[in-house]
N, C-alpha and C. Protein backbone atom coordinates (compact mmCIF):
# COMPACT_ATOMS: atom_id res chain seq x y z
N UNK A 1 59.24 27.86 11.68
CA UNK A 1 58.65 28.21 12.95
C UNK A 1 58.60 29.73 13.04
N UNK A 2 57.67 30.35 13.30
CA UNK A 2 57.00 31.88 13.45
C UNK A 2 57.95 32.33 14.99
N UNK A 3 56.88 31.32 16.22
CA UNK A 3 57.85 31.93 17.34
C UNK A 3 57.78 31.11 18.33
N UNK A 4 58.09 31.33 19.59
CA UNK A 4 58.03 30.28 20.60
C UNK A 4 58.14 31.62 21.84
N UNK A 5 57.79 30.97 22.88
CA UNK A 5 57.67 31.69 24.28
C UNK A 5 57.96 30.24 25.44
N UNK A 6 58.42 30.57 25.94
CA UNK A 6 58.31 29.11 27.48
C UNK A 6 57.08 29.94 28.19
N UNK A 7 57.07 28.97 28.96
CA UNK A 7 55.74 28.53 29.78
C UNK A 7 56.20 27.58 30.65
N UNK A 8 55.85 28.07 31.82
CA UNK A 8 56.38 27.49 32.96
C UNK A 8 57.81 27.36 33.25
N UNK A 9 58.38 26.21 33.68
CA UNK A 9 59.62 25.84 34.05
C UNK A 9 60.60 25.47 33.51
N UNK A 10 59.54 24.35 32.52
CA UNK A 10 60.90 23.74 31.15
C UNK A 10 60.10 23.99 29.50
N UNK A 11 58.91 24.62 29.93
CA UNK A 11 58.02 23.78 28.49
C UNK A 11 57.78 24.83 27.62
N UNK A 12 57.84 24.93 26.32
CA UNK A 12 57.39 25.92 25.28
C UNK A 12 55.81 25.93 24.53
N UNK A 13 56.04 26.64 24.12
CA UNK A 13 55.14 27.16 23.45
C UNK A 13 54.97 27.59 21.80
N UNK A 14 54.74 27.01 20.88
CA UNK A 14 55.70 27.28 19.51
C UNK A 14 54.09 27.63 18.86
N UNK A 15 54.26 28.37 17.71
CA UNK A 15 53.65 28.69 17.04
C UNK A 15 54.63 28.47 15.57
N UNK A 16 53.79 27.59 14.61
CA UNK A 16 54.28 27.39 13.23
C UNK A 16 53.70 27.50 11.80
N UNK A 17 54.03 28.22 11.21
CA UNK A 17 52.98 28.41 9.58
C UNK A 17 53.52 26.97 8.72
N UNK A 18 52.57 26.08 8.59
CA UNK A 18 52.34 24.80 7.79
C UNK A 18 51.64 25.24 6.51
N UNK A 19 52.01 24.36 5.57
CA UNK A 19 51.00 24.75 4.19
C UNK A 19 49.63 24.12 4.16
N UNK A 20 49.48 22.73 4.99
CA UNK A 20 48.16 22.46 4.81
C UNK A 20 47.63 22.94 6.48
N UNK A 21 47.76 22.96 7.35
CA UNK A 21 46.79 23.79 8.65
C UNK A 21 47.13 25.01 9.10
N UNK A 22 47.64 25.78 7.62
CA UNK A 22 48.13 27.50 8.55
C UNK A 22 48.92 27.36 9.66
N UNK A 23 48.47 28.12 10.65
CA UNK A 23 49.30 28.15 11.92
C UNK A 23 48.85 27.85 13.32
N UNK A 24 50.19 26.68 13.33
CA UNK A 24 49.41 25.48 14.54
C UNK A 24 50.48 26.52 15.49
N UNK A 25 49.22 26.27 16.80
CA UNK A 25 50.14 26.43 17.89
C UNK A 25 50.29 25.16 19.02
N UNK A 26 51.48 24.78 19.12
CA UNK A 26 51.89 23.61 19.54
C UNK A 26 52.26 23.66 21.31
N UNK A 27 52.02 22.73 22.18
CA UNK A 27 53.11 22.92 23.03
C UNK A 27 54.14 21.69 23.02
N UNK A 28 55.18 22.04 23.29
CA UNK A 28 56.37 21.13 23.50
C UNK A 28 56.74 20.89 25.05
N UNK A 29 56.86 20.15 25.33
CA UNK A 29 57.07 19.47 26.87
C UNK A 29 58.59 19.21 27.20
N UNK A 30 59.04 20.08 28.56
CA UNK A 30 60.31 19.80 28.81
C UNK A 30 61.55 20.10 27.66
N UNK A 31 61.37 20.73 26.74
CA UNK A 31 62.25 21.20 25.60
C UNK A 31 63.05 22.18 26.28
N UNK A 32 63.35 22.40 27.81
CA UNK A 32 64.10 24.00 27.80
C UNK A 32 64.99 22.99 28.92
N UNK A 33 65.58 21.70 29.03
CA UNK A 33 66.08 21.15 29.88
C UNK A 33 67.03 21.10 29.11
N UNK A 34 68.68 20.89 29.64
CA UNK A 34 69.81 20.30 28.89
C UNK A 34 69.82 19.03 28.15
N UNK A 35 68.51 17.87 28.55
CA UNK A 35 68.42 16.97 27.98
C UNK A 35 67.70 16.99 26.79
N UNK A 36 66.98 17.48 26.64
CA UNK A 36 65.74 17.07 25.85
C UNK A 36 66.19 17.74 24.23
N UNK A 37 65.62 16.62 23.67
CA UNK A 37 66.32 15.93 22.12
C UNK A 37 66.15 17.24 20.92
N UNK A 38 64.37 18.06 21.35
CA UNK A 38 63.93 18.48 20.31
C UNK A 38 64.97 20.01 20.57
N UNK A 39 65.13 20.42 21.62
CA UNK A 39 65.85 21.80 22.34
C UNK A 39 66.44 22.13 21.14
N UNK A 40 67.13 21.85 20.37
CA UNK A 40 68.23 22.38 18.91
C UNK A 40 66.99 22.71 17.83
N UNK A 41 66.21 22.23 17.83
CA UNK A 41 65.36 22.37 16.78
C UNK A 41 64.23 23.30 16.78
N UNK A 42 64.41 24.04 17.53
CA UNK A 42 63.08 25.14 18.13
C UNK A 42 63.49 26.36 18.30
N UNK A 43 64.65 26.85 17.28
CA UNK A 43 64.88 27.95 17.11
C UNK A 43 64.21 29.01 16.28
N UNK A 44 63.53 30.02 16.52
CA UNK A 44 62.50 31.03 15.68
C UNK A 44 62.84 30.93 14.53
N UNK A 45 62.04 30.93 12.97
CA UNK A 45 62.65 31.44 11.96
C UNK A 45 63.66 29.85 11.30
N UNK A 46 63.13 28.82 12.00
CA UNK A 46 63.61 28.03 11.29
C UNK A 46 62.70 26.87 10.42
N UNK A 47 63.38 25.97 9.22
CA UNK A 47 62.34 25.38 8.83
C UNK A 47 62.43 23.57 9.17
N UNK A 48 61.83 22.93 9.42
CA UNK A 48 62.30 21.57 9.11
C UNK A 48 60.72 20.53 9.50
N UNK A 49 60.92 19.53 9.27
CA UNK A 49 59.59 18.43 9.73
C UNK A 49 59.37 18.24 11.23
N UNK A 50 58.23 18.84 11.35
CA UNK A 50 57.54 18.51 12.82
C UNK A 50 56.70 17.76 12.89
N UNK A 51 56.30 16.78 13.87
CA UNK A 51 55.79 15.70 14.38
C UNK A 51 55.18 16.66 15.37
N UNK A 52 53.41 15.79 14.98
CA UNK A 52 52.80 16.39 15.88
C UNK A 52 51.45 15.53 16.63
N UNK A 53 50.97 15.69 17.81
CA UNK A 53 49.89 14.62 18.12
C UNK A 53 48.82 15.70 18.30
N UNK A 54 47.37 15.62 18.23
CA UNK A 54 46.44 16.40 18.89
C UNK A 54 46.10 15.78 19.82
N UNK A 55 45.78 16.57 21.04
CA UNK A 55 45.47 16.34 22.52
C UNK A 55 44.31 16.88 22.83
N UNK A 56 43.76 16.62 23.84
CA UNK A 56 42.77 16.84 24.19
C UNK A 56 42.32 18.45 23.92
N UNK A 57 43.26 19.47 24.47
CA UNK A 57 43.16 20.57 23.98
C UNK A 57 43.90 21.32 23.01
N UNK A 58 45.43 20.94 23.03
CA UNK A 58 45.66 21.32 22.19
C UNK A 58 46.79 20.47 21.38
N UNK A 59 47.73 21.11 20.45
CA UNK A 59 48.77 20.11 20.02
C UNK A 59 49.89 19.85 20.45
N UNK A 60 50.14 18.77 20.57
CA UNK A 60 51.60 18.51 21.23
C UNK A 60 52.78 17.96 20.19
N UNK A 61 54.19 18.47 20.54
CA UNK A 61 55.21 18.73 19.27
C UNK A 61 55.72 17.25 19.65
N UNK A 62 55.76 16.31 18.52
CA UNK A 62 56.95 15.34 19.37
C UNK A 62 57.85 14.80 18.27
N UNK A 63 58.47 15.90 17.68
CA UNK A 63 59.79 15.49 16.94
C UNK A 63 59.77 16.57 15.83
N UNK A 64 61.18 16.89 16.15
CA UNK A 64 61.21 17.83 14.59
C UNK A 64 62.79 16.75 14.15
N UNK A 65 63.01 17.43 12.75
CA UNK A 65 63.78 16.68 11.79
C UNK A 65 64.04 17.56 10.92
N UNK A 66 65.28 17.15 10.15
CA UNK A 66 65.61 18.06 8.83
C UNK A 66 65.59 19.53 9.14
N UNK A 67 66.64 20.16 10.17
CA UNK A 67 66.46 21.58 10.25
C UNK A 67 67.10 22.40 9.75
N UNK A 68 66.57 23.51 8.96
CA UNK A 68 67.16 24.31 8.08
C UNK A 68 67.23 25.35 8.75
N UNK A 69 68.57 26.46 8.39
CA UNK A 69 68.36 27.65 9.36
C UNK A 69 68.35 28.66 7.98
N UNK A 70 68.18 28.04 7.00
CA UNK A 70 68.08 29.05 6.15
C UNK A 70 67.63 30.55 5.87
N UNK A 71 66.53 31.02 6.47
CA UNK A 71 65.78 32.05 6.98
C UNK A 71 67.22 33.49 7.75
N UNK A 72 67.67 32.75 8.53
CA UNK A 72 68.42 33.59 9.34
C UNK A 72 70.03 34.33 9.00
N UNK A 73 69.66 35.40 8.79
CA UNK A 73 70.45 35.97 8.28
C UNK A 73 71.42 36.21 9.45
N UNK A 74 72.61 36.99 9.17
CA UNK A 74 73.85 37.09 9.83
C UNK A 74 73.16 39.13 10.15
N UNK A 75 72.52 39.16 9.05
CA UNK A 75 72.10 41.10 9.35
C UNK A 75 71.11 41.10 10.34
N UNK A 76 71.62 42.09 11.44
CA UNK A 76 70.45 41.96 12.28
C UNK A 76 69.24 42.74 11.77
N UNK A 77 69.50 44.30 10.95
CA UNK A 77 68.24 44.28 9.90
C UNK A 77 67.32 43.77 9.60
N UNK A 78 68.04 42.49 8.63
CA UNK A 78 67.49 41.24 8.31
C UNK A 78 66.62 40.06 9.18
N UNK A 79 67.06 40.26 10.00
CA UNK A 79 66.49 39.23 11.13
C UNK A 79 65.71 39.68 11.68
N UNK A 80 65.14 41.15 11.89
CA UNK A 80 63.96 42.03 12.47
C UNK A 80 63.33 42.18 11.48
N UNK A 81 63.68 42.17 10.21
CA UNK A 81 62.58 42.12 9.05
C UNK A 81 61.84 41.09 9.03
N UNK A 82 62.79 39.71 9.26
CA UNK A 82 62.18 38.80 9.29
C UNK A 82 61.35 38.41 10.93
N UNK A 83 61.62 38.70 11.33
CA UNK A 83 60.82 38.47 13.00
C UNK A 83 59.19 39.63 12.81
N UNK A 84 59.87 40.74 11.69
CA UNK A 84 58.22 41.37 11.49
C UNK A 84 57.14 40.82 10.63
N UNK A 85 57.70 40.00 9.82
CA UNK A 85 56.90 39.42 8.26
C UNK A 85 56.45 38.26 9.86
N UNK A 86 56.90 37.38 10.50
CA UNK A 86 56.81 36.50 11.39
C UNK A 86 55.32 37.15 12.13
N UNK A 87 55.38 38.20 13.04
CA UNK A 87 54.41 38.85 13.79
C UNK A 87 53.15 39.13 12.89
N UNK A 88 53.48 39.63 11.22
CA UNK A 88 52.61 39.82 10.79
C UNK A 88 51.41 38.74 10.41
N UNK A 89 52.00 37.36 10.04
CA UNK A 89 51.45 36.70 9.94
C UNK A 89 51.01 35.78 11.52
N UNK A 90 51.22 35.74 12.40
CA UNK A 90 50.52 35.16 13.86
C UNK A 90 49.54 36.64 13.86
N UNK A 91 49.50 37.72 13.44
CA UNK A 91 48.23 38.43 13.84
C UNK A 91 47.53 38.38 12.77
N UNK A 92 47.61 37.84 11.08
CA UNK A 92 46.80 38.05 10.28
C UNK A 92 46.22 36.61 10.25
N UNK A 93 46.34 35.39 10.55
CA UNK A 93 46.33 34.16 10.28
C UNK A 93 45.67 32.89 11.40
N UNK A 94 44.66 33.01 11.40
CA UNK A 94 43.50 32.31 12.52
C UNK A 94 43.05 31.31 12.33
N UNK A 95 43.20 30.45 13.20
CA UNK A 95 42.80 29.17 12.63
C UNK A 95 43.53 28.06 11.54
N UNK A 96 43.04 26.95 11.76
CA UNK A 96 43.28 25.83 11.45
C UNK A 96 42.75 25.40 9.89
N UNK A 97 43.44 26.74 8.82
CA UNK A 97 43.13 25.88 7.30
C UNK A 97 44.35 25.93 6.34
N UNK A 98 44.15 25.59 5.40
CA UNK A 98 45.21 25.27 4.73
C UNK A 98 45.42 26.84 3.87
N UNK A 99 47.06 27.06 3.91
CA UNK A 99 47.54 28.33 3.71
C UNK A 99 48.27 28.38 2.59
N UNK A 100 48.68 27.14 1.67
CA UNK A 100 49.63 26.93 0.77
C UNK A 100 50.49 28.24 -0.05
N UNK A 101 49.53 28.86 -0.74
CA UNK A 101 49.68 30.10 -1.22
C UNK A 101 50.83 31.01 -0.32
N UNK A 102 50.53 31.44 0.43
CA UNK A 102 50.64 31.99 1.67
C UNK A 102 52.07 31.54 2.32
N UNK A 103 52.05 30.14 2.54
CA UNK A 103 53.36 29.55 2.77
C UNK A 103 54.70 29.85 1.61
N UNK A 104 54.01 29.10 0.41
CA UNK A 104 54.83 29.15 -0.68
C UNK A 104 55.68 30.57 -0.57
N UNK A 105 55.19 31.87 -0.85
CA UNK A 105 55.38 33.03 -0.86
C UNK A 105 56.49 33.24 0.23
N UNK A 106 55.96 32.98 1.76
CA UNK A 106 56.61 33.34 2.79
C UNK A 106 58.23 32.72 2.78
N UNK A 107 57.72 31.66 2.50
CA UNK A 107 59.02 30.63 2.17
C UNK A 107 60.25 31.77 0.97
N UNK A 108 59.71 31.44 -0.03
CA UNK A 108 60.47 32.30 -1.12
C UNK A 108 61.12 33.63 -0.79
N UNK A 109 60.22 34.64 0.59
CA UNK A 109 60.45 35.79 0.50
C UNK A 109 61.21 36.08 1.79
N UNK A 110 61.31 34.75 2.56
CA UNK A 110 62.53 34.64 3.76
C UNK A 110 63.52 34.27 3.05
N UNK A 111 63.39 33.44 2.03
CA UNK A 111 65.17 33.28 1.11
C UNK A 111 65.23 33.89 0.88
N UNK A 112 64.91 34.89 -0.03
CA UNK A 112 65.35 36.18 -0.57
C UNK A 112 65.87 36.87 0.16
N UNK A 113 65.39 37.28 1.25
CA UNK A 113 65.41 38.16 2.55
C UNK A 113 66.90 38.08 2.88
N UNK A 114 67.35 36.83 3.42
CA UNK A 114 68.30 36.30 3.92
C UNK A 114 69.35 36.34 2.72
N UNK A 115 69.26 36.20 1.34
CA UNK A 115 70.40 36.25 0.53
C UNK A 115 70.47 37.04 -0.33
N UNK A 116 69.96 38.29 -0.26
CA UNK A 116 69.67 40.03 -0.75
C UNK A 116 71.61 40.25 -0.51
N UNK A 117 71.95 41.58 -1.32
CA UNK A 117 73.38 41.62 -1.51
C UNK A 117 73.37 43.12 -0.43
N UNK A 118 72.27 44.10 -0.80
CA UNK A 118 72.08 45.15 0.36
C UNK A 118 70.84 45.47 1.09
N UNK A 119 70.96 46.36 2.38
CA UNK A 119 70.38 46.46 2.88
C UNK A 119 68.89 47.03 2.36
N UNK A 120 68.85 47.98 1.41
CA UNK A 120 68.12 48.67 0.39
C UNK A 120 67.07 47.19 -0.21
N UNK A 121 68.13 46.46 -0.45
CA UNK A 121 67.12 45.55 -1.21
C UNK A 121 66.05 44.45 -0.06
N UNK A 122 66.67 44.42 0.53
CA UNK A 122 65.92 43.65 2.05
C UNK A 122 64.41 44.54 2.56
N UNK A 123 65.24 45.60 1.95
CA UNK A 123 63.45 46.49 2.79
C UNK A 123 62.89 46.44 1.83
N UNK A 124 63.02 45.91 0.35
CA UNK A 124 62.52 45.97 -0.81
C UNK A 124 61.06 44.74 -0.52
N UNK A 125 62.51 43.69 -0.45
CA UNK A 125 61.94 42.16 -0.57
C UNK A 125 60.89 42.71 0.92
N UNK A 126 60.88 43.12 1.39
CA UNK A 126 60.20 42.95 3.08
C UNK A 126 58.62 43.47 2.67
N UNK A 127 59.16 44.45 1.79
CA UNK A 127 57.87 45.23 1.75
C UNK A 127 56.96 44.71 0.10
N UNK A 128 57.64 44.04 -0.59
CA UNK A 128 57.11 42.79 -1.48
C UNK A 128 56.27 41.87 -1.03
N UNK A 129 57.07 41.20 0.30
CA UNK A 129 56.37 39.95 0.66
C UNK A 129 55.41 40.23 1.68
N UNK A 130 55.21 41.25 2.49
CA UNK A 130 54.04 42.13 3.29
C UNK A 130 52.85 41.84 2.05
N UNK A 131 53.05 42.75 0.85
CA UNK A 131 52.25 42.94 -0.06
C UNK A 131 51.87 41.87 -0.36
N UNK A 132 52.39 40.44 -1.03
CA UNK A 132 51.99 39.43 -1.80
C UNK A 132 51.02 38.73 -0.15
N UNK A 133 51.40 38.68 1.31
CA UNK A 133 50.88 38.38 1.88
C UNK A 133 49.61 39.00 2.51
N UNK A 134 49.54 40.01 2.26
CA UNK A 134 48.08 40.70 2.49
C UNK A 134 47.46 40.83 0.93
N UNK A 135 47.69 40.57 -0.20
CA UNK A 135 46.92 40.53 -1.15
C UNK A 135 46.57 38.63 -1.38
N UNK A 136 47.17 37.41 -0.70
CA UNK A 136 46.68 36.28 -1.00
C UNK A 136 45.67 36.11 0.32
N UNK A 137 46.02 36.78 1.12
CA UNK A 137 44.20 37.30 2.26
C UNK A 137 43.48 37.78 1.74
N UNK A 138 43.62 38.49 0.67
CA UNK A 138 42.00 39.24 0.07
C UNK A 138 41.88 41.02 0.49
N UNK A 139 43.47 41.34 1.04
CA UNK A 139 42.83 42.78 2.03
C UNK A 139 43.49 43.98 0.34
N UNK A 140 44.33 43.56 -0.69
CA UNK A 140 44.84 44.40 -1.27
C UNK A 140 44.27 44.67 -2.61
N UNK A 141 43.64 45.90 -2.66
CA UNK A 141 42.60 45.65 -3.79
C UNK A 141 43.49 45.54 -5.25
N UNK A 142 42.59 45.09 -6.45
CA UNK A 142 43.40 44.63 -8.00
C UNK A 142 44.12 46.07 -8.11
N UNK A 143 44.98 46.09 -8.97
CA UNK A 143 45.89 47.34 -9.29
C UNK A 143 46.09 47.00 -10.41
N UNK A 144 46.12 47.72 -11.31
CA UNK A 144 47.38 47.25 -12.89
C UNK A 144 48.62 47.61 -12.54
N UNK A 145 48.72 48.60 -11.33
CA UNK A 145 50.36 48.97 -10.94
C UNK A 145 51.02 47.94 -9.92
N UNK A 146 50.10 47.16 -9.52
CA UNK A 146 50.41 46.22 -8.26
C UNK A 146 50.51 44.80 -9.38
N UNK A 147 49.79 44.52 -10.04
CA UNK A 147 50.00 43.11 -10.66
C UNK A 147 51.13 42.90 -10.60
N UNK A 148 51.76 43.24 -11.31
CA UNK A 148 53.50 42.73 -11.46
C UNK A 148 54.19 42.15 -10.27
N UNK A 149 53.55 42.83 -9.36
CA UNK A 149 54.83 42.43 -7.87
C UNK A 149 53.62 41.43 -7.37
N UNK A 150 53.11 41.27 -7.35
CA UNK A 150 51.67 40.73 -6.99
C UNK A 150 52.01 39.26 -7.39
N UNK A 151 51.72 38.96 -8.39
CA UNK A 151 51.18 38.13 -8.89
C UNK A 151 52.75 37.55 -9.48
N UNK A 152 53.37 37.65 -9.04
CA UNK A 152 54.85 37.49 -9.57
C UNK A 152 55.58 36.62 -8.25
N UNK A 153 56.03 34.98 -8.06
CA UNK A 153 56.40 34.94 -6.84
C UNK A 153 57.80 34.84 -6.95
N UNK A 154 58.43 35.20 -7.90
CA UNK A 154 59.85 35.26 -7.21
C UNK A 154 60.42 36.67 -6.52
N UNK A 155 61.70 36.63 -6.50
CA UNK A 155 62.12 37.83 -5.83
C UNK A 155 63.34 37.82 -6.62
N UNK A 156 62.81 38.66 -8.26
CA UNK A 156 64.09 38.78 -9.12
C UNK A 156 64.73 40.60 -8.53
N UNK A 157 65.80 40.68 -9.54
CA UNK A 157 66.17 41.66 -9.50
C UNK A 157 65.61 43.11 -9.92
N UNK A 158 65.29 42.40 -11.31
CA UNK A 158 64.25 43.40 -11.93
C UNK A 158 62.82 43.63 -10.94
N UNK A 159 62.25 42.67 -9.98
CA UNK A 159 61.09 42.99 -9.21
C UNK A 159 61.55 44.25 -7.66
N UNK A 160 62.37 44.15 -7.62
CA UNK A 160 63.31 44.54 -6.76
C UNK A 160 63.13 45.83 -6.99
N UNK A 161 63.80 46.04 -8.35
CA UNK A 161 63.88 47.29 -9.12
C UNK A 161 62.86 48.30 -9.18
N UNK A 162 62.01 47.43 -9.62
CA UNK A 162 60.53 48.11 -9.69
C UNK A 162 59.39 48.77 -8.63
N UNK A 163 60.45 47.73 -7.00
CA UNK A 163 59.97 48.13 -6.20
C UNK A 163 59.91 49.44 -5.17
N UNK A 164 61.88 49.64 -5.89
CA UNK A 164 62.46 51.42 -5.52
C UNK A 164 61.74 52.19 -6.04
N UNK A 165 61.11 51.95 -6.95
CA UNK A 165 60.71 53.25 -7.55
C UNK A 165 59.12 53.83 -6.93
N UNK A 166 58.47 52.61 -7.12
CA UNK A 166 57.26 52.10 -6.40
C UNK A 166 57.45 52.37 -4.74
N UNK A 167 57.94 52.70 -4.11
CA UNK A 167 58.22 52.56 -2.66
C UNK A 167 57.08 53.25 -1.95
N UNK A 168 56.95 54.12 -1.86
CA UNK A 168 55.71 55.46 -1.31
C UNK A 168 54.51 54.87 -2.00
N UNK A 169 54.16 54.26 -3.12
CA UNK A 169 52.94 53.57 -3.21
C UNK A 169 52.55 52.29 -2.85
N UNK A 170 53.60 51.70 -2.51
CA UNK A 170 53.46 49.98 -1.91
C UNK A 170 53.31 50.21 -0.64
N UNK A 171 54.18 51.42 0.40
CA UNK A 171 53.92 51.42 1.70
C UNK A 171 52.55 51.91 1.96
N UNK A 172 52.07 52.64 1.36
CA UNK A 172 50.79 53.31 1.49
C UNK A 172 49.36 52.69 1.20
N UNK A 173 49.96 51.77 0.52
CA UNK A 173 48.72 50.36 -0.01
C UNK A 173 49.06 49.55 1.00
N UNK A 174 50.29 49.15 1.66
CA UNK A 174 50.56 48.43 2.81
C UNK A 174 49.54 48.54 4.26
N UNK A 175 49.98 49.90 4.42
CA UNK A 175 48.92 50.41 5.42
C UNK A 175 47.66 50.69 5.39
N UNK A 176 47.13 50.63 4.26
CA UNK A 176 45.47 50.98 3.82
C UNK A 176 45.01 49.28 3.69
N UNK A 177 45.57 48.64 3.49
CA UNK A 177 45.25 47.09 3.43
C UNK A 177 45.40 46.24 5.60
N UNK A 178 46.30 46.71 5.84
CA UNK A 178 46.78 46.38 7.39
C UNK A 178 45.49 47.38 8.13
N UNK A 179 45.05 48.58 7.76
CA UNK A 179 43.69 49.44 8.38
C UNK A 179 42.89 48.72 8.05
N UNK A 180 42.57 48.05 7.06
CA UNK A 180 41.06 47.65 6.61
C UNK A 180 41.03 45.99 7.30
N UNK A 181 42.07 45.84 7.72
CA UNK A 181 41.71 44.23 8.53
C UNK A 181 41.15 44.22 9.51
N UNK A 182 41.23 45.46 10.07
CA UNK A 182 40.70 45.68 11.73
C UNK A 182 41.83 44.89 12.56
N UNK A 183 42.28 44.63 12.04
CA UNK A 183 43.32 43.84 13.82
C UNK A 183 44.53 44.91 13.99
């Protein structure tokens, strides 16, 4: 789950990156009451199976399952890195198609995120998975200096490595790719 907001009195509002419909935005009904079942499971930044109906206008959540909090780190660093990779994708990501690529990556580069040994390496992985996610949109042009981290989806050590050194040219392709989207 990307993010959630309430709305109204008891009811939310969730926004979630899926591999086959990108990012649904859901509402959930009565989830902010002491009763209600799904309330544990609608924490930002978490992963697990959602149940969902389409409604007249929009989608309605009616069951999550299997929740992982894996994503969430104990660093608050970490957890604003991850709440930014989160923002980045609800403003790069429209509509209702299938994102697999995109997911896969995000997935991989919130574990990493979350089980990095320092802080150094977290802004590494952050600014890796920015990159691999604005180059499987189409905004980061081919590089022979970018392939490697690119086209590479884990988050080894040696990619890590490559990325200190690389730092001032990944941020700078970061932002010349995030300008050319227009949003």
């Amino acid at each position: 789950m990307l993010g959630k907001r309430g709305v109204g009195e008891a009811n939310t509002l969730l926004a979630l990156l899926t591999r086959e419909m990108g990012v649904i935005r859901a509402a959930a009904r009565s989830t902010r009451v002491e009763e209600s079942k799904l309330r544990f499971g609608l924490e930002p930044l978490t992963r697990g199976t959602f149940s969902f109906v389409r409604g007249k206008y929009e989608w309605k959540l009616t069951g999550v399952e299997n929740i992982s909090r894996g994503f969430i780190s104990q660093s608050t660093v970490r957890r604003r890195a991850a709440g930014r990779i989160a923002k980045l994708l609800l403003r790069l990501i429209h509509g209702e198609e299938g994102v697999g690529g995109i997911y896969d990556t995000t997935v991989e580069g919130l574990i990493s995120l979350a089980g990095v040994a320092s802080e150094q390496e977290a802004e590494n992985v952050e600014c890796i998975l920015v990159l691999r996610i604005l180059s499987e949109l189409g905004y980061v042009p081919s590089s022979q200096k970018l392939t490697p981290l690119v086209e590479n989806k884990l988050f080894s050590t040696e990619i890590l490595a490559e990325a200190t050194s690389m730092r001032p040219f990944l941020i700078r392709t970061i932002n010349e790719s995030l300008s050319a989207t227009g949003l």
